[in-house]
Protein backbone atom coordinates (compact mmCIF):
# COMPACT_ATOMS: atom_id res chain seq x y z
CA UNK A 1 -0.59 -6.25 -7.39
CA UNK A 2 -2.09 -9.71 -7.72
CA UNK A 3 -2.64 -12.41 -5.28
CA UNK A 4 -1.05 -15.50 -5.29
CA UNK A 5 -4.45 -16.87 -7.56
CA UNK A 6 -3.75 -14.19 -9.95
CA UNK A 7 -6.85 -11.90 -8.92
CA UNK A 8 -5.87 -8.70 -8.90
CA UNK A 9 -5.90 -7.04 -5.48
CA UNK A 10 -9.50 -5.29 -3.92
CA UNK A 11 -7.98 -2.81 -1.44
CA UNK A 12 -10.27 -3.00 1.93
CA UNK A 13 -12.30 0.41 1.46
CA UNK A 14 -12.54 1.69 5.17
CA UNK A 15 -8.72 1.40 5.36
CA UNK A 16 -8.47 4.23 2.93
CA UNK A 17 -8.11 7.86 4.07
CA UNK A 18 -10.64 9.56 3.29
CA UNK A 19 -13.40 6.57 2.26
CA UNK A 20 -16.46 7.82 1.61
CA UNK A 21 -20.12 5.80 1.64
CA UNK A 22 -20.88 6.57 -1.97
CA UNK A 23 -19.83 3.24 -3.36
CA UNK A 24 -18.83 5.01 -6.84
CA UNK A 25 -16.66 6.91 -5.30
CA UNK A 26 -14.99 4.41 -2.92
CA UNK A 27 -14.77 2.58 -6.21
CA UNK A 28 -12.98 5.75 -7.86
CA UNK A 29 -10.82 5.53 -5.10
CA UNK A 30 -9.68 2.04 -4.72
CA UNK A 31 -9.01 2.09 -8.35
CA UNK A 32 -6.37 5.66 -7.67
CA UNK A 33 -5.12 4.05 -4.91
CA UNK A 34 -4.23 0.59 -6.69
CA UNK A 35 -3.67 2.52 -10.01
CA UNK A 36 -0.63 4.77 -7.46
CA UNK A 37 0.53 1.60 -5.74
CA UNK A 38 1.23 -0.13 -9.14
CA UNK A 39 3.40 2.90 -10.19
CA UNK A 40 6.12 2.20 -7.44
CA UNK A 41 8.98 -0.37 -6.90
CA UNK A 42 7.94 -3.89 -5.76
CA UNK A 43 9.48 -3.43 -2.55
CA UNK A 44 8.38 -0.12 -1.87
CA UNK A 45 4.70 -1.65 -2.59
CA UNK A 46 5.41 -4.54 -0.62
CA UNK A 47 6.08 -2.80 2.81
CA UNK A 48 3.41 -0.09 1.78
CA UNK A 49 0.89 -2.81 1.65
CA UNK A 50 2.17 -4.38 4.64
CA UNK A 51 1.86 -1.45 6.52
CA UNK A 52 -0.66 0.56 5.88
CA UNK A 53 -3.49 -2.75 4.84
CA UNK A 54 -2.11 -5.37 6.90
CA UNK A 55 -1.31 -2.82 9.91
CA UNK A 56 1.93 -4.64 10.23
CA UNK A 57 4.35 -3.01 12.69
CA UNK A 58 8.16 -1.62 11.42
CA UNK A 59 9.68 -4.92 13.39
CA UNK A 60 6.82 -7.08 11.69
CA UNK A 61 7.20 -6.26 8.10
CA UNK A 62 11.56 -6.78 9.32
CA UNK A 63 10.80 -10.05 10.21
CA UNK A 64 8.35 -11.00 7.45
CA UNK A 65 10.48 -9.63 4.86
CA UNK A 66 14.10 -10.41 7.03
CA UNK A 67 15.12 -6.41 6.47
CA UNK A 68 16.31 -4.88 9.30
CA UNK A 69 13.63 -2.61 10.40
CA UNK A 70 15.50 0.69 8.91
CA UNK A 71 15.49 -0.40 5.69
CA UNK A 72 11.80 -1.16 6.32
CA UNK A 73 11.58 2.61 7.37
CA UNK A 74 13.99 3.80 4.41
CA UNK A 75 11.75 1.86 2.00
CA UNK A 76 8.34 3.25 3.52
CA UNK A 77 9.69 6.77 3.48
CA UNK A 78 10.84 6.45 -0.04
CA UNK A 79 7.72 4.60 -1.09
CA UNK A 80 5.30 7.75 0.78
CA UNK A 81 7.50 10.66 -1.20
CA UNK A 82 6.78 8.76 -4.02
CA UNK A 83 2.71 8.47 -3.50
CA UNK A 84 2.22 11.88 -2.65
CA UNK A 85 2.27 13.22 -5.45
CA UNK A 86 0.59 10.60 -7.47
CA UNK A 87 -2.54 10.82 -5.06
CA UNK A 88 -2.85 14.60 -5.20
């Protein structure tokens, strides 16, 4: 993902599971994490994002995004199955 500037993303470290103090590997594991995030669907990486880094609530991310909020949920869901397995 990029930001509006065209910078590429910098996921907030001590919002990842598992963040550790070594900064090599927090930097190991920002890179998985953005490398996983860029493998799914816009909008599944849109409400991911929202979610899980912006801490936006289910109604939130409906409103931001004007989905009802189980599509928000169907999206999440789908976007999680599809993580797993890239972040094993």
């Amino acid at each position: 993902m990029q930001q509006a500037s065209g910078m590429p993303w910098i996921l907030p470290l001590g919002l990842v599971a598992g963040a550790t103090r070594d900064p090599v590997e927090r930097a190991e594991l920002s890179a998985r994490v953005q490398a996983a995030l860029m493998q799914l669907t816009f909008d599944q990486r849109e409400v991911i994002v929202l979610r899980h880094f912006a801490e936006m609530s289910y109604e939130e991310i409906g409103d931001a995004l004007s989905l009802p909020e189980k599509t928000v949920k169907s999206r999440l869901f789908a976007a999680r199955q599809r993580l797993g397995p890239l972040l094993a």
